[in-house]
N, C-alpha and C. Protein backbone atom coordinates (compact mmCIF):
# COMPACT_ATOMS: atom_id res chain seq x y z
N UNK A 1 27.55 -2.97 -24.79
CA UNK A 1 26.44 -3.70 -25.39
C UNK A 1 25.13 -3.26 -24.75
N UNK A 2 24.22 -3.63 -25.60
CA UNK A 2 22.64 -2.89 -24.97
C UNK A 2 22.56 -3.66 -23.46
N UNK A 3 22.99 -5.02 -23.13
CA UNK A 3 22.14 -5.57 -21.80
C UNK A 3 23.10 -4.62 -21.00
N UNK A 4 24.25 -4.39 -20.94
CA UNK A 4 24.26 -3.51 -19.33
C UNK A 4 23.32 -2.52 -18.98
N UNK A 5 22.67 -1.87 -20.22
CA UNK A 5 22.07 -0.89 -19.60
C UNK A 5 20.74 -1.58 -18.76
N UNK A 6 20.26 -2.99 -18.68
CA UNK A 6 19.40 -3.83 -17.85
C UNK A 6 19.85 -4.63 -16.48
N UNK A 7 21.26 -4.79 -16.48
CA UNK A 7 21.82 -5.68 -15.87
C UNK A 7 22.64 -4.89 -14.61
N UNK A 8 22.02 -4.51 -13.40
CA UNK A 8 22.35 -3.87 -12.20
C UNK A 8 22.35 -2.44 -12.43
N UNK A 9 22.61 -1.85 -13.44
CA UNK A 9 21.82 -0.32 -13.52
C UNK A 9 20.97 0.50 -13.76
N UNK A 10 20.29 -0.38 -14.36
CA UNK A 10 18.40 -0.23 -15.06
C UNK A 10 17.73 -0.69 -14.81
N UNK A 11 17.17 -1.60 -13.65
CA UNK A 11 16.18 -3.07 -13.24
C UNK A 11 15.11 -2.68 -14.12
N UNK A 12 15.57 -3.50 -15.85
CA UNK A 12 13.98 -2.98 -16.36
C UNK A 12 13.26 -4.15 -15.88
N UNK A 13 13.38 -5.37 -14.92
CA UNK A 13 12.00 -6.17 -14.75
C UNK A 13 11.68 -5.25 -13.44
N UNK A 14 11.94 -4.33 -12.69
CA UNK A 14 11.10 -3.30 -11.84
C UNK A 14 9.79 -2.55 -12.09
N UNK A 15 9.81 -2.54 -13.35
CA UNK A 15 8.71 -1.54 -13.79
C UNK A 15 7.42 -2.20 -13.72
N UNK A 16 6.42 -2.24 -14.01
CA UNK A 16 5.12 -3.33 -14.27
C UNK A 16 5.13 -3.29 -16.04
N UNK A 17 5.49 -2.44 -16.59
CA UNK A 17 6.13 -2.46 -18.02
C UNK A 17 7.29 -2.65 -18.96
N UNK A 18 6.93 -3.93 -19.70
CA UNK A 18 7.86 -4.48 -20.37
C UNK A 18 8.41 -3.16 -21.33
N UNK A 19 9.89 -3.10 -21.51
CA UNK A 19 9.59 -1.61 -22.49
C UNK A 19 10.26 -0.47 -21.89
N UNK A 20 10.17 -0.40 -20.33
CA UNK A 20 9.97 0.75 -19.78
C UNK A 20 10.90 0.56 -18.31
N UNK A 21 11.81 1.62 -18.27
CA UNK A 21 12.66 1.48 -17.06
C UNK A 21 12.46 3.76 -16.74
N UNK A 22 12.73 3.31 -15.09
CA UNK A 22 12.43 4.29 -14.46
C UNK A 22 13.56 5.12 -14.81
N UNK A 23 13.13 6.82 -15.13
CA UNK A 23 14.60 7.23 -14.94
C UNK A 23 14.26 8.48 -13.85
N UNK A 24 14.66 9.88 -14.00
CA UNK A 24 14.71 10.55 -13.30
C UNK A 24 13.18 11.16 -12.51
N UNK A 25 13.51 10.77 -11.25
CA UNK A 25 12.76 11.29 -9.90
C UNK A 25 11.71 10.36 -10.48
N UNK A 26 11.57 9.17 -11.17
CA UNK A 26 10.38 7.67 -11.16
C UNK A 26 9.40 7.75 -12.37
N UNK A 27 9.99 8.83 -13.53
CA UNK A 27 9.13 8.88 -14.45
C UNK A 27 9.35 7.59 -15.09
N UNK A 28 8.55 6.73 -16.23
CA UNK A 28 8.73 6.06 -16.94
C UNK A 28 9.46 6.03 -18.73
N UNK A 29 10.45 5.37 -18.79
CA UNK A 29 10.78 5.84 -20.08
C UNK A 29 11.21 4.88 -21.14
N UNK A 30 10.77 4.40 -22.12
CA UNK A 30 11.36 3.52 -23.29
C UNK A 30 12.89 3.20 -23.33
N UNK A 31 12.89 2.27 -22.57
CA UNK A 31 14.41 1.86 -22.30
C UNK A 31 15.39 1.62 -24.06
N UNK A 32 14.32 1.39 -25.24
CA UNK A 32 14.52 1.13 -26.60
C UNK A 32 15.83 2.53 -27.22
N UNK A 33 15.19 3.45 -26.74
CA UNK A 33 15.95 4.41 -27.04
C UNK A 33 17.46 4.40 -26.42
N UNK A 34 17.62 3.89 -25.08
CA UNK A 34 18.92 3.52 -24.23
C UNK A 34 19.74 2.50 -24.87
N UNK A 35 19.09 1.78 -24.84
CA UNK A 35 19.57 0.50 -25.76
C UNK A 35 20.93 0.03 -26.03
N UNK A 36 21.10 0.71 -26.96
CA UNK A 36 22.88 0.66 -26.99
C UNK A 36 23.57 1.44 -26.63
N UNK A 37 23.47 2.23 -25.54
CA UNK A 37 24.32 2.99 -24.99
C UNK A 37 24.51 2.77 -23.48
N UNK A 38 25.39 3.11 -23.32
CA UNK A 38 26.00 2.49 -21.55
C UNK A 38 25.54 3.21 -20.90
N UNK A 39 25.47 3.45 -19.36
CA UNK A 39 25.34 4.19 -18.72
C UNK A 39 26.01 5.40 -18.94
N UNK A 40 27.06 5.55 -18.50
CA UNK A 40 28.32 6.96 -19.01
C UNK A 40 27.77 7.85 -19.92
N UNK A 41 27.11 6.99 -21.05
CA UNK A 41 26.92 7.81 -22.19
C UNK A 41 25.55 8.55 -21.92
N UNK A 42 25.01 8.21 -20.45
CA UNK A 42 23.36 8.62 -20.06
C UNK A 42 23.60 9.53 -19.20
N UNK A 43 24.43 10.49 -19.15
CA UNK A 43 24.05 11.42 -17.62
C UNK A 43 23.09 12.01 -17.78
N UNK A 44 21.61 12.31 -18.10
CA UNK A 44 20.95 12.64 -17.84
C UNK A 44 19.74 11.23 -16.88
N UNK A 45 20.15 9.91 -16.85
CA UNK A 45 19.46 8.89 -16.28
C UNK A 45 20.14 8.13 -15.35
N UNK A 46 19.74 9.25 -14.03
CA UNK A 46 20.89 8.51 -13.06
C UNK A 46 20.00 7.32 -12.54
N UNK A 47 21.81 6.49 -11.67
CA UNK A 47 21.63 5.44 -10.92
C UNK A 47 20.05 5.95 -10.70
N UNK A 48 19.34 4.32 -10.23
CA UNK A 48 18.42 4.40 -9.09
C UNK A 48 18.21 4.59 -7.94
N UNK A 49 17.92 5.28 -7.41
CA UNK A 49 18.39 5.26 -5.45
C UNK A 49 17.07 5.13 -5.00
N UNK A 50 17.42 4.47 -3.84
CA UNK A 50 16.47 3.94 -2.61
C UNK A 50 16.65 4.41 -1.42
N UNK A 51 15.95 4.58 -0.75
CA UNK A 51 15.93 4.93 0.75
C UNK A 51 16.79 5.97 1.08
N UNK A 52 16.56 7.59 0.51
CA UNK A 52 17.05 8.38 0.70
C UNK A 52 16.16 9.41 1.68
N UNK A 53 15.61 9.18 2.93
CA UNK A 53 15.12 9.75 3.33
C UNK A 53 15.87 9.24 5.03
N UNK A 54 15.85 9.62 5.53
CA UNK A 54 16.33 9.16 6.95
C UNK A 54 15.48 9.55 7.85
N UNK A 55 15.69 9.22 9.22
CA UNK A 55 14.22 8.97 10.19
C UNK A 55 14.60 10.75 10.71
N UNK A 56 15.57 11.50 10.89
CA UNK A 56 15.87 12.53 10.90
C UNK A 56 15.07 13.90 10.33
N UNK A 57 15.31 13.29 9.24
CA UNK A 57 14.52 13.80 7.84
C UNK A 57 13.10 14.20 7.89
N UNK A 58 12.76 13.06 8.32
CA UNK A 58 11.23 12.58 8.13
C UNK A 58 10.61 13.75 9.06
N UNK A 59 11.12 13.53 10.24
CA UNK A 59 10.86 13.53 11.35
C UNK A 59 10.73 15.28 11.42
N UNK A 60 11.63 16.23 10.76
CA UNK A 60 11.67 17.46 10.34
C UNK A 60 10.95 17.80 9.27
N UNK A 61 10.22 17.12 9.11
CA UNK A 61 9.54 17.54 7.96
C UNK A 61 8.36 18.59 7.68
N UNK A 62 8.16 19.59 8.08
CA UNK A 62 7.12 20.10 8.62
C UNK A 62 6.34 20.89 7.26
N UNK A 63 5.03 21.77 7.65
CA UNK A 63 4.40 22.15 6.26
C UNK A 63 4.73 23.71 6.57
N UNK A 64 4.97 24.22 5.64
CA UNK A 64 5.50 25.57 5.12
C UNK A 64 4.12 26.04 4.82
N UNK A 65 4.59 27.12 3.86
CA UNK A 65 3.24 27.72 2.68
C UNK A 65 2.72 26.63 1.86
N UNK A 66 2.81 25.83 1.33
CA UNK A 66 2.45 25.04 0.75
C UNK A 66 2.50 23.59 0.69
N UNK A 67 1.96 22.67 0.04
CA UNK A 67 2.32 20.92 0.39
C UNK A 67 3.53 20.70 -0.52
N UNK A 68 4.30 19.51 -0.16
CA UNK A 68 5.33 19.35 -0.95
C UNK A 68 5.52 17.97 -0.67
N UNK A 69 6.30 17.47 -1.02
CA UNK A 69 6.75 15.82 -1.11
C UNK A 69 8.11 15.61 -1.05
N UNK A 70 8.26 14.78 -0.20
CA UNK A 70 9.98 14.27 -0.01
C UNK A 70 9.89 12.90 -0.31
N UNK A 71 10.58 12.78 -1.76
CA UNK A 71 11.03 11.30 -2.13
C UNK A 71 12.16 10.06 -0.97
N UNK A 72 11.41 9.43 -0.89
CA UNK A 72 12.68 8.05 -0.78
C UNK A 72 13.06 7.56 -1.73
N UNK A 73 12.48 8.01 -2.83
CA UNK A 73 13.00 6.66 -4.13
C UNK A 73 12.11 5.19 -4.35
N UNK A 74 11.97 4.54 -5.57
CA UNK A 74 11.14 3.69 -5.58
C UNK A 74 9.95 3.60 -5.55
N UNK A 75 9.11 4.82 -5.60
CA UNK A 75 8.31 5.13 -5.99
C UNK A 75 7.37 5.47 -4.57
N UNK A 76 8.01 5.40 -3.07
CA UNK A 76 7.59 5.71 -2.10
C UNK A 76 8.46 7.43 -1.48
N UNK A 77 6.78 8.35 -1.68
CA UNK A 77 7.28 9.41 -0.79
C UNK A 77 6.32 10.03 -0.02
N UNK A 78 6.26 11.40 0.85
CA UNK A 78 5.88 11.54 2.53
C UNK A 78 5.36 13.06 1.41
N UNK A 79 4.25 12.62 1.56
CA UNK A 79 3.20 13.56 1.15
C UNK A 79 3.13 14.73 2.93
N UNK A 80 3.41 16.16 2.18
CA UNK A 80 3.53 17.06 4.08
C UNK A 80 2.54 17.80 3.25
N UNK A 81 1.25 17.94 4.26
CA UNK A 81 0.58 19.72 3.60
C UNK A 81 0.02 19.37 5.21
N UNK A 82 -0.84 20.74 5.18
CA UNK A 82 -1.14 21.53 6.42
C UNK A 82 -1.84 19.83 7.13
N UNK A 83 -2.41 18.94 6.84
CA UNK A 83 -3.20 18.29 7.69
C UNK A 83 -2.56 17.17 8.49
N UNK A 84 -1.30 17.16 8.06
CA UNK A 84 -0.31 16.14 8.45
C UNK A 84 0.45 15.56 7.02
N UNK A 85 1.20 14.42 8.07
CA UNK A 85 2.82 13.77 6.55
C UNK A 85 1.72 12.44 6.46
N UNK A 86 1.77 12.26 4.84
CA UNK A 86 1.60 11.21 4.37
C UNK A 86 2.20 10.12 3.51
N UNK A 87 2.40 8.78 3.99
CA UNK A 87 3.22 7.99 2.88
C UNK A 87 2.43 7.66 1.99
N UNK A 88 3.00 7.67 0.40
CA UNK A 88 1.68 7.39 -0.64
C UNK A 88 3.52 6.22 -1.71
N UNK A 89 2.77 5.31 -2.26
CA UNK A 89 3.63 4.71 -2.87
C UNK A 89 2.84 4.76 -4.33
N UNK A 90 4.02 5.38 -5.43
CA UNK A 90 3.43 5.90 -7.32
C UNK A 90 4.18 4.55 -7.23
N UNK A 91 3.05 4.06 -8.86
CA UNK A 91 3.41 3.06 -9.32
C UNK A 91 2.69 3.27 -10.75
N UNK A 92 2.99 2.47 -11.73
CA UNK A 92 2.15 2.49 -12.98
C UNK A 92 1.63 0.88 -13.25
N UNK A 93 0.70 1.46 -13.41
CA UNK A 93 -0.24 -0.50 -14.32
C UNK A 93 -1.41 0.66 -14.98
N UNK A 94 -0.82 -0.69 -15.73
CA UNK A 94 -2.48 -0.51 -16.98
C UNK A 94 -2.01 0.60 -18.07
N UNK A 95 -2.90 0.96 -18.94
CA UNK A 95 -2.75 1.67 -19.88
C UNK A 95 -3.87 2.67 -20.06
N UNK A 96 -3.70 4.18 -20.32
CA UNK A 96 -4.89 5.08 -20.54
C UNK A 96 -5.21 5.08 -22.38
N UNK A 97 -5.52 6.03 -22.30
CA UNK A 97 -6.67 6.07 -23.47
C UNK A 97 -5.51 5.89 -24.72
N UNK A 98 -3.91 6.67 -24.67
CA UNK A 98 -3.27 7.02 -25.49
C UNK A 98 -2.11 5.89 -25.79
N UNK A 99 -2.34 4.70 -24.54
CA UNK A 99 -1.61 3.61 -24.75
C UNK A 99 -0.18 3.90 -24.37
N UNK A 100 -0.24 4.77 -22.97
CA UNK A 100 0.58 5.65 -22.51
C UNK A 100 0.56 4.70 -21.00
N UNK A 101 1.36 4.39 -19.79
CA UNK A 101 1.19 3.31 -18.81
C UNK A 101 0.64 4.51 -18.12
N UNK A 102 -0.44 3.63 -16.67
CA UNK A 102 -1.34 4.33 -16.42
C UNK A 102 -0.83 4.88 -15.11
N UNK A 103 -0.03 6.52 -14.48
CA UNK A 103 0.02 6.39 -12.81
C UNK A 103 -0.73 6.17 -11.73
N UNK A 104 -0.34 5.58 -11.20
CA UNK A 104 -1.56 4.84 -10.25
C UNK A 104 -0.81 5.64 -8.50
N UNK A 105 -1.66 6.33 -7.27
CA UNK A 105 -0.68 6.19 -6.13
C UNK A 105 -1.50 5.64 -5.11
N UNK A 106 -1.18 5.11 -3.63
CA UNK A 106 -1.44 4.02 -3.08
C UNK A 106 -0.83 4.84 -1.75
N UNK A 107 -1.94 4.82 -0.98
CA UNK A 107 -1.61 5.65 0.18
C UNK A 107 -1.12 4.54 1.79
N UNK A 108 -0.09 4.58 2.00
CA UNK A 108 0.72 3.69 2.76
C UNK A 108 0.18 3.97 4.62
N UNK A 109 -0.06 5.10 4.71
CA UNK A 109 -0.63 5.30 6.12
C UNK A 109 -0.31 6.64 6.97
N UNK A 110 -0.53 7.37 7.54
CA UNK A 110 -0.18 8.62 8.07
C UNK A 110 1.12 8.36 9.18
N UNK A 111 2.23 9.78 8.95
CA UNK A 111 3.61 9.33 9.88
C UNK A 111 2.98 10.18 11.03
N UNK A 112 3.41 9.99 12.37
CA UNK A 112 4.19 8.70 12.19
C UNK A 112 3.43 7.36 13.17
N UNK A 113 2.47 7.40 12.38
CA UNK A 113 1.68 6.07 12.91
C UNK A 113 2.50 4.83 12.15
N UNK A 114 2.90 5.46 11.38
CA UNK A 114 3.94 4.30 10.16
C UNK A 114 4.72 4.81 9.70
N UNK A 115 5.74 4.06 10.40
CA UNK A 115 7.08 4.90 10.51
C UNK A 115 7.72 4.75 9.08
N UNK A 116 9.45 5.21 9.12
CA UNK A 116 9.40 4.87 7.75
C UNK A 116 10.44 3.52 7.52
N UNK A 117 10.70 2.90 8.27
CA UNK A 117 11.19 1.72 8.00
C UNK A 117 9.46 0.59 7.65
N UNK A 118 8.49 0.97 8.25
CA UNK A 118 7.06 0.50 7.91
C UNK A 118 6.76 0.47 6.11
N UNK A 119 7.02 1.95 5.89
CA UNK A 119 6.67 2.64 4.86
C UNK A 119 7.29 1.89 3.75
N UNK A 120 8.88 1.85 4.13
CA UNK A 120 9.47 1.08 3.10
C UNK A 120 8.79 -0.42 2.86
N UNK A 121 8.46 -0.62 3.93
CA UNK A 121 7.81 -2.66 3.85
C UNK A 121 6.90 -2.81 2.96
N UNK A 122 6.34 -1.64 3.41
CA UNK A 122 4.80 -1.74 2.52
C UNK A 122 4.94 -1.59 1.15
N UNK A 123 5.94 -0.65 0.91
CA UNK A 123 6.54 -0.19 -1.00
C UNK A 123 6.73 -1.59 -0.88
N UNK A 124 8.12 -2.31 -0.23
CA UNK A 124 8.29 -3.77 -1.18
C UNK A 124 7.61 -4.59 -1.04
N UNK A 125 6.44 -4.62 -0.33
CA UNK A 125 4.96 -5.65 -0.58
C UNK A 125 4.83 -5.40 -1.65
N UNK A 126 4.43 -4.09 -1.54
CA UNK A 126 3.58 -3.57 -3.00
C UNK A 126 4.24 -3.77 -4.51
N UNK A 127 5.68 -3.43 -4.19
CA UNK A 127 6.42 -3.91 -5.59
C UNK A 127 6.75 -5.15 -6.26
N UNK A 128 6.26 -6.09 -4.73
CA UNK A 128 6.53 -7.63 -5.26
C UNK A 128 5.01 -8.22 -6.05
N UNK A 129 3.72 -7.15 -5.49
CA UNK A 129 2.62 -7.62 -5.63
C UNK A 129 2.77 -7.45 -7.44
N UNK A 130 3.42 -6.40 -7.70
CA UNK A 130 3.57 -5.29 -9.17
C UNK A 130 4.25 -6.40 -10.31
N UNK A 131 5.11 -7.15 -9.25
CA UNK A 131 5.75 -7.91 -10.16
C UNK A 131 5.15 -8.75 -10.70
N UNK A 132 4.21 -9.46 -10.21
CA UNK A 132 3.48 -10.39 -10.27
C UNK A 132 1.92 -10.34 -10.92
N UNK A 133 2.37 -8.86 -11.17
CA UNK A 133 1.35 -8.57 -11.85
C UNK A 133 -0.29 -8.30 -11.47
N UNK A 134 0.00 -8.27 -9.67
CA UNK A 134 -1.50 -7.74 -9.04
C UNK A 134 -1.46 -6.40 -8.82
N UNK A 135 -2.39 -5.77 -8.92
CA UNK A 135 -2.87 -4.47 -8.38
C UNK A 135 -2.73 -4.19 -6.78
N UNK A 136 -1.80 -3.77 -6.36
CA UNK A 136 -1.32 -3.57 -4.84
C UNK A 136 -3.03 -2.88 -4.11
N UNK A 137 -3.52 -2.07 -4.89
CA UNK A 137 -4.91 -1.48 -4.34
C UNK A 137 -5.93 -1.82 -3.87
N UNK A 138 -5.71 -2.98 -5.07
CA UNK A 138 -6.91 -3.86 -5.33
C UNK A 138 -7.01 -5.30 -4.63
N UNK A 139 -5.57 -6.05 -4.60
CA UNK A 139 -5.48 -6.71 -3.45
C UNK A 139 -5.58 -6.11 -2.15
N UNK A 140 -5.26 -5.31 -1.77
CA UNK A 140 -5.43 -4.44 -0.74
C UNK A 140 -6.64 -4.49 -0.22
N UNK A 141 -7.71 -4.26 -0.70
CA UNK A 141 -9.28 -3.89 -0.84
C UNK A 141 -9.75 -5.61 -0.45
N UNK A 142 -9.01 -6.32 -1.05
CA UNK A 142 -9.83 -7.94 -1.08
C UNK A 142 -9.30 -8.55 -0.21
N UNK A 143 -7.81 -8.08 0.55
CA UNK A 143 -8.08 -8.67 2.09
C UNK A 143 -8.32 -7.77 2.88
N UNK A 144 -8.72 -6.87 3.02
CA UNK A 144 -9.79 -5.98 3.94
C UNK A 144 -11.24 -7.19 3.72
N UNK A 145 -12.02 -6.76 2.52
CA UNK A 145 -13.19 -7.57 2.48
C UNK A 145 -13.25 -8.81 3.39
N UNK A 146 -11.89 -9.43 2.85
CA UNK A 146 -11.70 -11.17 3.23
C UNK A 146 -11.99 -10.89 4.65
N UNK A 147 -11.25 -10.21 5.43
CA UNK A 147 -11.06 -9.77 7.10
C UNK A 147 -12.28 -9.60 7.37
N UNK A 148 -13.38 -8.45 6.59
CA UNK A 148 -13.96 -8.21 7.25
C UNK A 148 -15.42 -9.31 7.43
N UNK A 149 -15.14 -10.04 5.89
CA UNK A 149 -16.22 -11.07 6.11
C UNK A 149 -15.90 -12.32 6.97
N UNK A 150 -14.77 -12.65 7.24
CA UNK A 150 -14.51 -14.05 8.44
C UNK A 150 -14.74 -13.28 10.04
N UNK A 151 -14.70 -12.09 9.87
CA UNK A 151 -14.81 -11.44 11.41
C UNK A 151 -16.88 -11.52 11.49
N UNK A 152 -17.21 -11.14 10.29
CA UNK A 152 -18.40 -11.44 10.63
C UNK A 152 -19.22 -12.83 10.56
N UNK A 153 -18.44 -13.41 10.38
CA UNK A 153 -18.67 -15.59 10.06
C UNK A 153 -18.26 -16.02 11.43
N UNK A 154 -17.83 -15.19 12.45
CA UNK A 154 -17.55 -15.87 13.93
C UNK A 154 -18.87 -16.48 14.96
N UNK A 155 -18.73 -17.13 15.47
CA UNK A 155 -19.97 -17.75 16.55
C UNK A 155 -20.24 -16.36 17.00
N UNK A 156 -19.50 -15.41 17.41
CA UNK A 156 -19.84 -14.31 18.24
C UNK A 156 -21.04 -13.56 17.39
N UNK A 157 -20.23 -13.49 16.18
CA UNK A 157 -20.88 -12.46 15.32
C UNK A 157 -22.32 -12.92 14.87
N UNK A 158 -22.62 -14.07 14.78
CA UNK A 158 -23.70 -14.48 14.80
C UNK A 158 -24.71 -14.70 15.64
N UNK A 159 -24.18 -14.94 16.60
CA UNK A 159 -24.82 -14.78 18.15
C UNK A 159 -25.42 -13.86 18.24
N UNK A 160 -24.87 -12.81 18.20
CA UNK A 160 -25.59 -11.58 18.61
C UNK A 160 -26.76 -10.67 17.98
N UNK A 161 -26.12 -11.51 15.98
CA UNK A 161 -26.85 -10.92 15.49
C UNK A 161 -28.12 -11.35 15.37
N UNK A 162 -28.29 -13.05 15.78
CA UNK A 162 -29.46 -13.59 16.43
C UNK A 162 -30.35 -13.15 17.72
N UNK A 163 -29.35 -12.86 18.24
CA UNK A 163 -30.05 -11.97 19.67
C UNK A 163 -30.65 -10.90 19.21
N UNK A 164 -29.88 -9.76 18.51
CA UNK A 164 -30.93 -8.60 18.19
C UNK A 164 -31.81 -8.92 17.39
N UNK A 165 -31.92 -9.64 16.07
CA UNK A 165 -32.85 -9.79 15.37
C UNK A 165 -34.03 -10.44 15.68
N UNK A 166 -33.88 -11.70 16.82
CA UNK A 166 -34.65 -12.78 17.13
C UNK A 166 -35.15 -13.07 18.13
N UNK A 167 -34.11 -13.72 19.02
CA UNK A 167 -34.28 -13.78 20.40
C UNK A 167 -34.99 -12.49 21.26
N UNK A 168 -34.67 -11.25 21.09
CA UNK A 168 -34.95 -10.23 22.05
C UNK A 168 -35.98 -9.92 21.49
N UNK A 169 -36.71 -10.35 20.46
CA UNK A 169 -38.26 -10.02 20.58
C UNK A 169 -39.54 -10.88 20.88
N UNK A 170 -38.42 -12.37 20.75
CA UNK A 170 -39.63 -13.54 21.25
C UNK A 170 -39.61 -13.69 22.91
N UNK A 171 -38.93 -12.95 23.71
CA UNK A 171 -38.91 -13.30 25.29
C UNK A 171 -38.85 -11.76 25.88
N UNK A 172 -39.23 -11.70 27.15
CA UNK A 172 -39.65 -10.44 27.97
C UNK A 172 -38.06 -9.60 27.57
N UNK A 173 -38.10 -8.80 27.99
CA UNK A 173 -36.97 -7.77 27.90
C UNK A 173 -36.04 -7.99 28.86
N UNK A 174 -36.16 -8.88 30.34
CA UNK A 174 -35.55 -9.16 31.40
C UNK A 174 -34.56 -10.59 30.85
N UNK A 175 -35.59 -11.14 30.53
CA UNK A 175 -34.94 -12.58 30.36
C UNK A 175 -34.10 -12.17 28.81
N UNK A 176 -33.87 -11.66 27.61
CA UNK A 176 -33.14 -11.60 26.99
C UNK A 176 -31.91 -10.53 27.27
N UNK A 177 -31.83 -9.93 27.90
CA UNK A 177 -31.02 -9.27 28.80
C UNK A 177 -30.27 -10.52 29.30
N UNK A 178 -30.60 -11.17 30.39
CA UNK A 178 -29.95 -12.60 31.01
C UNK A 178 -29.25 -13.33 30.14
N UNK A 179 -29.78 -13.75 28.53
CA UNK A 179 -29.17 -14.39 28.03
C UNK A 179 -28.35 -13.93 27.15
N UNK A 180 -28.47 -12.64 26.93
CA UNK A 180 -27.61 -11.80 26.58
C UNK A 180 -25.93 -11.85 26.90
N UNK A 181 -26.10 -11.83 28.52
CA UNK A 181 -25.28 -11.40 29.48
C UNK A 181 -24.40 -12.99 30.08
N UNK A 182 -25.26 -14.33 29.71
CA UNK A 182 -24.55 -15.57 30.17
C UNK A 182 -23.62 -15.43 28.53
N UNK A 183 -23.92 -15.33 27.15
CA UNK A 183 -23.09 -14.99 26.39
C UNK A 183 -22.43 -14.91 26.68
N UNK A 184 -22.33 -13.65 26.82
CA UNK A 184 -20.89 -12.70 27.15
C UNK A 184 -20.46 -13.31 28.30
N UNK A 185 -20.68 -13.87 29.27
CA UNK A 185 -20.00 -14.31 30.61
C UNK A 185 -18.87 -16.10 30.02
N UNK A 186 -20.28 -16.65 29.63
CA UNK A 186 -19.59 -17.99 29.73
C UNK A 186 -19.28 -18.56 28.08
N UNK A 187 -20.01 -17.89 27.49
CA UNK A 187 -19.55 -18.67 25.91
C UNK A 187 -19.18 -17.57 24.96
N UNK A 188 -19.02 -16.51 24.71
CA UNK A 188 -17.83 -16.12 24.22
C UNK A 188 -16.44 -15.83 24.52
N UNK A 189 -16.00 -15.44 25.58
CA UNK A 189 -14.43 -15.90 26.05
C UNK A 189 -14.09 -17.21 25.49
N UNK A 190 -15.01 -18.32 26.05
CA UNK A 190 -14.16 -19.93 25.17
C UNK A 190 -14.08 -20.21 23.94
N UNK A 191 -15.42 -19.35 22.99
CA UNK A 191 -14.93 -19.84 21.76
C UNK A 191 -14.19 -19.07 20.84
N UNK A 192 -13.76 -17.43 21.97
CA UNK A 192 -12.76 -16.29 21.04
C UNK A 192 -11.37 -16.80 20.27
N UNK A 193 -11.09 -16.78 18.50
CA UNK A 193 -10.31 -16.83 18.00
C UNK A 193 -9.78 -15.41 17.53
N UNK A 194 -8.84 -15.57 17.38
CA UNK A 194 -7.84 -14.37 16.57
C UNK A 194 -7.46 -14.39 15.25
């Protein structure tokens, strides 16, 4: 019947497109056409695999003549060219001009500052964000912002920026120095949050 080909061998709710299940090496494809046919009858649309990369792997990965890419599966793989390995996680949202889903990739962090048990975390952040229908990028971007605007909403951050702007031009250069310096001594340590 058509649902096995959805039901543990096709995760078509994986995709960000209704319509559309991943087949070979993460392209997207009209599951409509699969439909009534079983797996067996698909060898050209294998299983899905995950986490085919091992820390071994990774770890040998070095740049040749040219850049190349080693898949894990799931749409996370280790971008190698001359400047170093990079994790980048493909995904599709949205639609281009031809009403075709749009590839989108999402750069996870340089190895091995982020390793790849990291790498994988970050794909299933990102795939849960997909599910749900946010832009992994774009949330991405808006808690950076968020971070970076409560880091600048701190007593500290204001403090100081009162001191340079204000304070250090209405008093001698000695004495805002001093109060500069009781700051930093006695009232920012007590009111530092994390």
């Amino acid at each position: 019947s058509g649902s096995s080909v959805g039901v543990g061998y096709y995760p078509l709710t994986s995709t960000p497109f209704p319509g559309y299940i991943y087949g070979v090496d993460g392209f997207l494809v009209p599951w409509r056409a699969c439909a009534l046919v079983t797996p067996q009858e698909m060898p050209w649309m294998p299983k899905i695999s995950k986490n085919k990369l091992s820390d071994p792997a990774v770890r040998a990965a070095k740049f040749q003549d040219r850049s190349y890419k080693k898949h894990d599966g799931d749409g996370l793989f280790l971008l190698v060219n001359k400047s170093g390995r990079y994790w980048h996680f493909r995904f599709w949202l949205g639609v281009n001009d031809r009403g075709k889903p749009k590839e989108r990739v999402m750069a996870l962090g340089v190895y091995p500052d982020v390793s790849l048990s990291k790498a994988r975390a970050d794909r299933d952040k990102a795939r849960a964000l997909l599910a749900q229908g946010i832009d992994p990028v774009a949330h991405r971007l808006e808690e950076h912002t968020r971070k970076k605007l409560a880091a600048a909403n701190t007593f500290e951050a204001v403090a100081r920026e009162w001191w340079e702007d204000v304070h250090r031009h209405e008093v001698s250069t000695g004495q805002a120095e001093r109060n500069r310096r009781r700051l930093e001594l006695h009232v920012y340590p007590h009111l530092a949050t994390d």
